[in-house]
N, C-alpha and C. Protein backbone atom coordinates (compact mmCIF):
# COMPACT_ATOMS: atom_id res chain seq x y z
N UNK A 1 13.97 -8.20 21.10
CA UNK A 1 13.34 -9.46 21.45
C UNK A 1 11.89 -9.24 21.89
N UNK A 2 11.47 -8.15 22.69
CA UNK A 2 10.09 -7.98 22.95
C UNK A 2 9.28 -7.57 21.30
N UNK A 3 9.94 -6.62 20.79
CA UNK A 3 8.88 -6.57 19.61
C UNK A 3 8.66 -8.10 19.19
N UNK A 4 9.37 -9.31 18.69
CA UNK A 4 9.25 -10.10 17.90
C UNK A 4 8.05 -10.89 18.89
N UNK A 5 8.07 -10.89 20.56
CA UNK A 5 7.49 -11.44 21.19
C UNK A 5 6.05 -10.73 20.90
N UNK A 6 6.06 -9.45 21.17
CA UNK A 6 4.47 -8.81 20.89
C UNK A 6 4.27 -9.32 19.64
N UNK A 7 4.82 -8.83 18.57
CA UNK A 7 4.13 -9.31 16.83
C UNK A 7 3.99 -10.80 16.94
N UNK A 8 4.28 -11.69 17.51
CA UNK A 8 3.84 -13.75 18.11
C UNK A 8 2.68 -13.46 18.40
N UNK A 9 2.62 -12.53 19.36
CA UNK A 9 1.06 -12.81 20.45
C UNK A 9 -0.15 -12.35 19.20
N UNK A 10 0.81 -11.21 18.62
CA UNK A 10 -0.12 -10.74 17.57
C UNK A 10 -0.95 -11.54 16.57
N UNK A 11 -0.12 -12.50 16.33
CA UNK A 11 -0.37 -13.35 14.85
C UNK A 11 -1.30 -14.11 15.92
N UNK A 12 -0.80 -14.47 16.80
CA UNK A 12 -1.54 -15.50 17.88
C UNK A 12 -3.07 -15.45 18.19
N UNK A 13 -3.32 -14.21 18.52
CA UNK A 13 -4.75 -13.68 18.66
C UNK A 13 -5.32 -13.15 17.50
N UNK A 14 -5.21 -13.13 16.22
CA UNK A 14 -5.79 -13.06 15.31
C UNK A 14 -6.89 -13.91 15.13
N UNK A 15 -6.28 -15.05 15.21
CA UNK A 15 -7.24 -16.67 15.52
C UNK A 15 -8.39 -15.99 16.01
N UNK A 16 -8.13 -15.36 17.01
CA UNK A 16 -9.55 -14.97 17.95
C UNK A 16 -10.11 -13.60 17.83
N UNK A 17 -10.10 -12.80 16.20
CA UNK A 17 -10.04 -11.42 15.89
C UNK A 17 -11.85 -11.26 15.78
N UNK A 18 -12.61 -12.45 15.26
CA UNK A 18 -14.13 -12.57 15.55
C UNK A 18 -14.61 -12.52 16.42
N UNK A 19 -13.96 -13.07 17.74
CA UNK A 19 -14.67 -13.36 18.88
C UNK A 19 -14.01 -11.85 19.92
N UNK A 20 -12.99 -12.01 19.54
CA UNK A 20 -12.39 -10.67 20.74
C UNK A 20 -11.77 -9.23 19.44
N UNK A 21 -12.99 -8.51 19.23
CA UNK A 21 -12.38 -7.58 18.02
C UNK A 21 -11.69 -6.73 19.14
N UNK A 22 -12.24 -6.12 20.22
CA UNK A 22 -11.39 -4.94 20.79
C UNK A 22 -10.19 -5.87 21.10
N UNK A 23 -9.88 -6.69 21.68
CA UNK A 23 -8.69 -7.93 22.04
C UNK A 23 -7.78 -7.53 20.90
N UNK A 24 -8.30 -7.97 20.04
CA UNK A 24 -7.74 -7.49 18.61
C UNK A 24 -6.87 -5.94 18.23
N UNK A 25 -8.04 -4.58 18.48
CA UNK A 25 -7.83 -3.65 18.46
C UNK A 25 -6.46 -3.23 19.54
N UNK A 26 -6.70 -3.74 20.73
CA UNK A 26 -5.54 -3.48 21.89
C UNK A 26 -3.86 -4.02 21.48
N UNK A 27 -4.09 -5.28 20.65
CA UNK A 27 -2.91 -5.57 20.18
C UNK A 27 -2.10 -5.08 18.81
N UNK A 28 -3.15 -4.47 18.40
CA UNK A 28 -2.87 -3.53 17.16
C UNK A 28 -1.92 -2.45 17.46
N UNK A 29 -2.67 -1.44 18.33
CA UNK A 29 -2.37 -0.72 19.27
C UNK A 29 -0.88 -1.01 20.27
N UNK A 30 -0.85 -2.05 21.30
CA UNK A 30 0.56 -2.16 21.33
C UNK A 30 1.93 -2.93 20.53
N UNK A 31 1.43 -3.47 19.54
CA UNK A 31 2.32 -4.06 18.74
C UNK A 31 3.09 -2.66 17.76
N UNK A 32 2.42 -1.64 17.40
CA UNK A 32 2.82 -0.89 16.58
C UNK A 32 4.14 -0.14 16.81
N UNK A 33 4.06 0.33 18.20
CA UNK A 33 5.45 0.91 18.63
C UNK A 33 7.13 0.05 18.53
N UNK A 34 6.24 -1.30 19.11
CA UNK A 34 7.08 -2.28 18.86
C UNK A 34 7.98 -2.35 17.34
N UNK A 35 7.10 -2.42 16.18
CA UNK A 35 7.33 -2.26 15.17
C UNK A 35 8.15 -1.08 14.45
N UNK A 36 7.23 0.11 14.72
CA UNK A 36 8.17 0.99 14.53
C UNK A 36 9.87 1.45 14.75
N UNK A 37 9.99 1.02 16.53
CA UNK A 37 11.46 0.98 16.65
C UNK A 37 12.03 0.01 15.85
N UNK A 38 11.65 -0.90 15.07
CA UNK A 38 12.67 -1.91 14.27
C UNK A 38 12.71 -1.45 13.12
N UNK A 39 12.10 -0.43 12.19
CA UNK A 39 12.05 0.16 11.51
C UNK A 39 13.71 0.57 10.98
N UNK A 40 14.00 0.25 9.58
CA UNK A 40 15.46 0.82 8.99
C UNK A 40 15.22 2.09 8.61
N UNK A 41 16.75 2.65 9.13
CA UNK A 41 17.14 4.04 8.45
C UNK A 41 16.13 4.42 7.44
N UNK A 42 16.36 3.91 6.40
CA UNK A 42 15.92 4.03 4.90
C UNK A 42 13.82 4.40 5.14
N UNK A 43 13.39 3.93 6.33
CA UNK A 43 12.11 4.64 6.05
C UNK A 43 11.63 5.68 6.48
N UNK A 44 11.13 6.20 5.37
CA UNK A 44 10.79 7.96 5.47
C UNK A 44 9.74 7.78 6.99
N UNK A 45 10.19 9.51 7.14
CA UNK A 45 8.84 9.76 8.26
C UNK A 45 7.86 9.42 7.67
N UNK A 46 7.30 10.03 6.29
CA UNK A 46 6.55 9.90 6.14
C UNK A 46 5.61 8.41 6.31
N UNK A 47 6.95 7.75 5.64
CA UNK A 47 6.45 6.17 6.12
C UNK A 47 5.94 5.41 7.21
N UNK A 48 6.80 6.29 8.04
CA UNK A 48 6.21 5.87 9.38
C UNK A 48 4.87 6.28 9.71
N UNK A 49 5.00 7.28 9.44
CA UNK A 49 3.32 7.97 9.94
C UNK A 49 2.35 7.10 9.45
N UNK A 50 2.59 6.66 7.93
CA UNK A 50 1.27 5.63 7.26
C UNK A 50 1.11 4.69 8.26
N UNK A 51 2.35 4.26 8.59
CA UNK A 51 2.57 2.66 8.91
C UNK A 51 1.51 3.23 10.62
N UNK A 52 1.74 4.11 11.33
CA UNK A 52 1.08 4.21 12.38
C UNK A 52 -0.74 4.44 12.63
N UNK A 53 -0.77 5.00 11.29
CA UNK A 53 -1.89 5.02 10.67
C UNK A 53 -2.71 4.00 10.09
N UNK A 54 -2.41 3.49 9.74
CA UNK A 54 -2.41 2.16 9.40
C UNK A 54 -3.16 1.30 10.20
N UNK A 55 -2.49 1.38 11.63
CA UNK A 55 -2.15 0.58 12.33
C UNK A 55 -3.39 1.00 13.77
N UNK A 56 -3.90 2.31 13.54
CA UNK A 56 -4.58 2.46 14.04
C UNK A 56 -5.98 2.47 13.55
N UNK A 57 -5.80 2.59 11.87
CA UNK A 57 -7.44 2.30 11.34
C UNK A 57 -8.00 1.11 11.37
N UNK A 58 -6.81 -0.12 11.60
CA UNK A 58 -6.93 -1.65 11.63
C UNK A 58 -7.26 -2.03 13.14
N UNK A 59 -7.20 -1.18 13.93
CA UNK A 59 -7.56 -1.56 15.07
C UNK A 59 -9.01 -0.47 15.31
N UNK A 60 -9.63 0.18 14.59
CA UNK A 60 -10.79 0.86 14.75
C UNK A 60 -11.67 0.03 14.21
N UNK A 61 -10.71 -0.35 13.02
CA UNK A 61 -11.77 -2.01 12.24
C UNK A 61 -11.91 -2.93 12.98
N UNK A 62 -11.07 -3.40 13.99
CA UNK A 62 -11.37 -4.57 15.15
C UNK A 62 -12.31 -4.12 15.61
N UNK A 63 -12.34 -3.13 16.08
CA UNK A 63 -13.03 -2.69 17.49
C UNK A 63 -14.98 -2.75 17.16
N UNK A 64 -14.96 -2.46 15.53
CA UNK A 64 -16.05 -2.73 14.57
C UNK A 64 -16.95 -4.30 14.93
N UNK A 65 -15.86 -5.18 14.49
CA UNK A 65 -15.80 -5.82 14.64
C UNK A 65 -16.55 -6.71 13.13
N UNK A 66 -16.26 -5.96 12.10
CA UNK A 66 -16.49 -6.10 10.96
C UNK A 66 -14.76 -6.34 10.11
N UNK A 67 -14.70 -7.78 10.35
CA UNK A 67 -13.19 -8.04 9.76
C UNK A 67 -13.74 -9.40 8.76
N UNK A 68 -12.82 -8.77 7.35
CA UNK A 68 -12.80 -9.34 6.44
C UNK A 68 -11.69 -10.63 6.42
N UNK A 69 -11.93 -12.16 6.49
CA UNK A 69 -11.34 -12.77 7.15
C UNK A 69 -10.35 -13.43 6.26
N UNK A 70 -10.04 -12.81 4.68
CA UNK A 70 -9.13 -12.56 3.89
C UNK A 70 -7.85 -11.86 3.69
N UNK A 71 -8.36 -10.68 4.33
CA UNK A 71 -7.77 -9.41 4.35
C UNK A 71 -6.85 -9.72 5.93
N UNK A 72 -7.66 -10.18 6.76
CA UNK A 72 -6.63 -10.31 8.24
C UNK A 72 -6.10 -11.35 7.83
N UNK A 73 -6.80 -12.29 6.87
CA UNK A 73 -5.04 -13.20 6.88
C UNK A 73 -3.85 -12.96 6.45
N UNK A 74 -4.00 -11.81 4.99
CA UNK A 74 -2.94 -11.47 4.66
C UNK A 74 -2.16 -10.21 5.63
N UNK A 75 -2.84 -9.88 6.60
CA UNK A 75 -2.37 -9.13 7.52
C UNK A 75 -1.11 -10.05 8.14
N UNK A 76 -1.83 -11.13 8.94
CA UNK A 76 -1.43 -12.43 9.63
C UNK A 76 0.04 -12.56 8.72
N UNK A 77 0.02 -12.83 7.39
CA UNK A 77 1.27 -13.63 6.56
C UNK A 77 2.42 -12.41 6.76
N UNK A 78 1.49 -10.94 6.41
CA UNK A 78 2.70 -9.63 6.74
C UNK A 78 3.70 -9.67 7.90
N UNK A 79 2.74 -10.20 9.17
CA UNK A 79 3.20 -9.62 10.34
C UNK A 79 4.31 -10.96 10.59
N UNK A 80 3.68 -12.23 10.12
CA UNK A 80 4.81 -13.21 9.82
C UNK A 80 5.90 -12.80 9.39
N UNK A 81 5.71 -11.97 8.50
CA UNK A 81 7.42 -11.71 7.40
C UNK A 81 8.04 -10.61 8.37
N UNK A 82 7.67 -10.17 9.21
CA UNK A 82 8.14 -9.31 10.17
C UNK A 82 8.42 -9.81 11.62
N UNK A 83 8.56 -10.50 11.38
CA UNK A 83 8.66 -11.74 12.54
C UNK A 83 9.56 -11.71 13.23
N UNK A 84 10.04 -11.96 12.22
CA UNK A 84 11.61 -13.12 12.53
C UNK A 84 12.54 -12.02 13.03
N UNK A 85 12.76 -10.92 13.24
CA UNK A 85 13.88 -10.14 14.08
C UNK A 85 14.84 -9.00 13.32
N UNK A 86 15.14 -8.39 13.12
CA UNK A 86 16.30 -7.58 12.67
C UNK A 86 15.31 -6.45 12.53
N UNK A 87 15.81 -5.60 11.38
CA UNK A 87 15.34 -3.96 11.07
C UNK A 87 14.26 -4.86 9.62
N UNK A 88 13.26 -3.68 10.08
CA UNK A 88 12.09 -3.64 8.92
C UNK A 88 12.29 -2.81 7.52
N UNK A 89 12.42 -3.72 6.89
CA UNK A 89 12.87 -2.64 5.16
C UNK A 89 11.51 -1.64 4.90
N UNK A 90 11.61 -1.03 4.14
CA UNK A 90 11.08 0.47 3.66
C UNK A 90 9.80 -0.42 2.75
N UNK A 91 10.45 -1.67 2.35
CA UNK A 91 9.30 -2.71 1.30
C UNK A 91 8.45 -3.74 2.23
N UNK A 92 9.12 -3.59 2.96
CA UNK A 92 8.19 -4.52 3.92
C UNK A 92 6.73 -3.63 4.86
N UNK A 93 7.75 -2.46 4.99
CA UNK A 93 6.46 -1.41 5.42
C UNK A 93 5.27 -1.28 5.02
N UNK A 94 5.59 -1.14 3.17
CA UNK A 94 4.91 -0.86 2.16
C UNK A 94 3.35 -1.66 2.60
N UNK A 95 4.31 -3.26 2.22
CA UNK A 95 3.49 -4.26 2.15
C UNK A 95 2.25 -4.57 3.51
N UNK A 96 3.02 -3.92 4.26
CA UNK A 96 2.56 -4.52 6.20
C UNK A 96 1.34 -3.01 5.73
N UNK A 97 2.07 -1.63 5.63
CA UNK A 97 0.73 -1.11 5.46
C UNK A 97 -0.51 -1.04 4.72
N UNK A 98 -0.09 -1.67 3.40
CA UNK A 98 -1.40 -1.92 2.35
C UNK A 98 -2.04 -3.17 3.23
N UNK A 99 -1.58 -4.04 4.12
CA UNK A 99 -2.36 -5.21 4.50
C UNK A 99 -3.34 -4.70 5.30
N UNK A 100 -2.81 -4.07 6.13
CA UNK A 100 -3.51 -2.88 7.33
C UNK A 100 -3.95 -2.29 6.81
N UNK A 101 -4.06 -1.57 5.75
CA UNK A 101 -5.06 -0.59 5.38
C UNK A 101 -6.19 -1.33 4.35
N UNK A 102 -6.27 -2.06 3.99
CA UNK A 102 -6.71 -3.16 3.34
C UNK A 102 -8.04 -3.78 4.16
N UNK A 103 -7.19 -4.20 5.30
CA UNK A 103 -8.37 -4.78 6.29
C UNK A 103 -9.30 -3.63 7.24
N UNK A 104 -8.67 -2.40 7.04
CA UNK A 104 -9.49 -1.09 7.55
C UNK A 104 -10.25 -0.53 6.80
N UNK A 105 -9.95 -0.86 5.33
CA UNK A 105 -11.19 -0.30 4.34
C UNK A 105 -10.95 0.52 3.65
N UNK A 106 -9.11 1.23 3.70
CA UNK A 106 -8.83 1.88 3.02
C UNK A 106 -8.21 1.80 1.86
N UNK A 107 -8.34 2.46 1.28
CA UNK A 107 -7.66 2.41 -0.56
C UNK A 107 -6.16 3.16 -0.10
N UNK A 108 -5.44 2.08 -0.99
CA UNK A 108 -4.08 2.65 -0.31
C UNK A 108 -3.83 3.85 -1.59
N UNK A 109 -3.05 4.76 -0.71
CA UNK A 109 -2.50 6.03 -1.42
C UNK A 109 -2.12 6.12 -2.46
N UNK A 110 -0.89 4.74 -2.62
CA UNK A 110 0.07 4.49 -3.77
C UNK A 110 -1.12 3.19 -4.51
N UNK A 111 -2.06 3.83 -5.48
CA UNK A 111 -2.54 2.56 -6.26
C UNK A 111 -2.25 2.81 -7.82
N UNK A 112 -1.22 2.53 -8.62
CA UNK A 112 -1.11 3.21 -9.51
C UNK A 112 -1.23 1.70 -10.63
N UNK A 113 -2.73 2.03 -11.56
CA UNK A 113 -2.41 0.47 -12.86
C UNK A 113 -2.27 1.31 -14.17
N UNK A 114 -1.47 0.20 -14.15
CA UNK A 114 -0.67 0.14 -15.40
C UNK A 114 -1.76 0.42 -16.82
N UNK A 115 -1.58 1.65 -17.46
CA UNK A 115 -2.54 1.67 -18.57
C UNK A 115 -3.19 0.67 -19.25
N UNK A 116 -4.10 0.84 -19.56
CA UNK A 116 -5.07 -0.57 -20.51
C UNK A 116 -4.27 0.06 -21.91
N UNK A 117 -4.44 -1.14 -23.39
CA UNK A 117 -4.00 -1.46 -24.51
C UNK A 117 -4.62 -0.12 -24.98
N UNK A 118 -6.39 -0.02 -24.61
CA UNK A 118 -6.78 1.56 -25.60
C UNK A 118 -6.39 2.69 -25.30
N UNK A 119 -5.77 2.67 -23.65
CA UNK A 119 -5.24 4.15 -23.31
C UNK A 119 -3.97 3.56 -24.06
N UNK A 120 -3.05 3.23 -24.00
CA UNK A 120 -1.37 3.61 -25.02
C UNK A 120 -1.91 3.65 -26.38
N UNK A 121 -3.08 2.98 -26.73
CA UNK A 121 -2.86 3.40 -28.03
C UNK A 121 -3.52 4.91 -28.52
N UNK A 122 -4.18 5.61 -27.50
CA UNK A 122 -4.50 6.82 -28.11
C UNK A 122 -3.57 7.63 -27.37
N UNK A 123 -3.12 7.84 -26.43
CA UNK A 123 -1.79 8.02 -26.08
C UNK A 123 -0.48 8.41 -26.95
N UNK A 124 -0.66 7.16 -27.86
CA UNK A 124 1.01 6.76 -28.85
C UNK A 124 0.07 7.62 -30.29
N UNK A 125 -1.04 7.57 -30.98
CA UNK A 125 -1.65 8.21 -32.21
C UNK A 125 -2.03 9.91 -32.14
N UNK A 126 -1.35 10.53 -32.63
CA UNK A 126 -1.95 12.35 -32.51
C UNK A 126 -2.88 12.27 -32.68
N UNK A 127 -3.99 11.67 -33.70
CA UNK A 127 -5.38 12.40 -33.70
C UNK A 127 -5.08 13.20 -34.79
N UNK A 128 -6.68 13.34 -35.14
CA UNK A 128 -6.70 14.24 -36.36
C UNK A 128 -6.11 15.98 -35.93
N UNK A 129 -5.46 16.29 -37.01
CA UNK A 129 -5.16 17.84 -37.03
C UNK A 129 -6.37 18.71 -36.25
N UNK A 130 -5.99 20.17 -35.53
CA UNK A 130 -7.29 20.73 -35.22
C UNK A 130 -7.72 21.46 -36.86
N UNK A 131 -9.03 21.52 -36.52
CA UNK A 131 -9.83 22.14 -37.71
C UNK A 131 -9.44 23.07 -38.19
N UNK A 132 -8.59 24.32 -37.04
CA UNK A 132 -8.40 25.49 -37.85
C UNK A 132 -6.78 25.33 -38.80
N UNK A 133 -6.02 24.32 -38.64
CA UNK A 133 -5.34 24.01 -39.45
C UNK A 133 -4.83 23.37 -40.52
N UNK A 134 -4.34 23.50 -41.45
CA UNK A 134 -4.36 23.07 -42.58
C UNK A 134 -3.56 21.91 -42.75
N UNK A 135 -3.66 20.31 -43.58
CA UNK A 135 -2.56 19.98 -43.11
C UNK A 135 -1.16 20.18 -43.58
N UNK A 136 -0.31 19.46 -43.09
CA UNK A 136 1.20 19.52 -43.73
C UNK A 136 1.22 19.54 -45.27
N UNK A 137 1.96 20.18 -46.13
CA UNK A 137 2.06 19.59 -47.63
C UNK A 137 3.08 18.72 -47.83
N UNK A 138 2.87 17.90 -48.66
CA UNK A 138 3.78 16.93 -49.09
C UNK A 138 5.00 17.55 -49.68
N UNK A 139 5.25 18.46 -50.37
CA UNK A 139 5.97 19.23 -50.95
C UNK A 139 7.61 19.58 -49.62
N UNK A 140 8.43 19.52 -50.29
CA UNK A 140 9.68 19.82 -49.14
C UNK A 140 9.35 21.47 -49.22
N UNK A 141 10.52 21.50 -47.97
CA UNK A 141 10.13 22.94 -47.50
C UNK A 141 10.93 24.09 -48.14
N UNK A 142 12.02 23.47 -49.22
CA UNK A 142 12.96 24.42 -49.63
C UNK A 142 12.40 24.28 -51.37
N UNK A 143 12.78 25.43 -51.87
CA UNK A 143 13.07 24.84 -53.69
C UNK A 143 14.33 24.32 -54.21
N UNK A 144 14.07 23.36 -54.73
CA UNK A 144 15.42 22.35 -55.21
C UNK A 144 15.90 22.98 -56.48
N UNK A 145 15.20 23.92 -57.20
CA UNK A 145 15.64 24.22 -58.19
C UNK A 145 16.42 25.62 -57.82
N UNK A 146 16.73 25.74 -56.79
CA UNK A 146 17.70 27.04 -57.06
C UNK A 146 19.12 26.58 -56.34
């Protein structure tokens, strides 16, 4: 019940993330532990560590006081979906840390796009033979006449 109460105050003072960035930074800071203990089985340490990380580059960005007022909203909608009470899925992490790292300036770890049309197609075509080889003959590889 206290985490869901800290992550309220959280979303709450966002409103005021321009005017009070360290305000901001301090609730970053104690909301995270909060978070973490609600954390499911299913997320790696490793996960956690981002997620704490995360959580502390977003509050170095408050403290800046250089906040992108896009980026903290979709922070704002994350910390919403984390709201409401029970254990935090391994996908929700995901999402809560790309928001946080997002509004800190960082390029998240996992950015993986999907090939463009000219990479599969040179990809899917061999390419010409190398030079020092000759090509295939049309000819089968056995004699039919014996």
């Amino acid at each position: 019940m206290a985490g869901a109460v800290a992550i309220l105050l959280l979303v709450a003072l966002v409103v005021f993330a321009f005017k009070a960035g360290s305000l901001l930074a301090l609730t970053f800071r104690s909301v995270a532990p909060a978070v973490i203990e609600r954390l499911a089985d299913e997320v790696s340490e490793g996960e956690r560590a981002r997620l704490v990380e995360a959580f502390e580059a977003a509050a170095q960005q408050a403290e800046s006081g250089d906040l992108n007022p896009e980026k903290l909203a979709l922070v704002q909608r994350q910390f919403g979906a984390v709201a409401s009470g029970g254990e935090i899925s391994g996908e929700q992490v995901a999402a809560l840390c790309s928001a946080l790292e997002a509004l800190a300036g960082i390029e998240s770890p996992v950015s993986v796009e999907p090939p463009t049309e000219t990479q599969e197609l040179e990809e899917a075509s061999p390419g010409p033979p190398p030079a020092n080889e000759e090509p295939p003959s049309s000819a089968p590889p056995f004699d039919a006449a014996a």
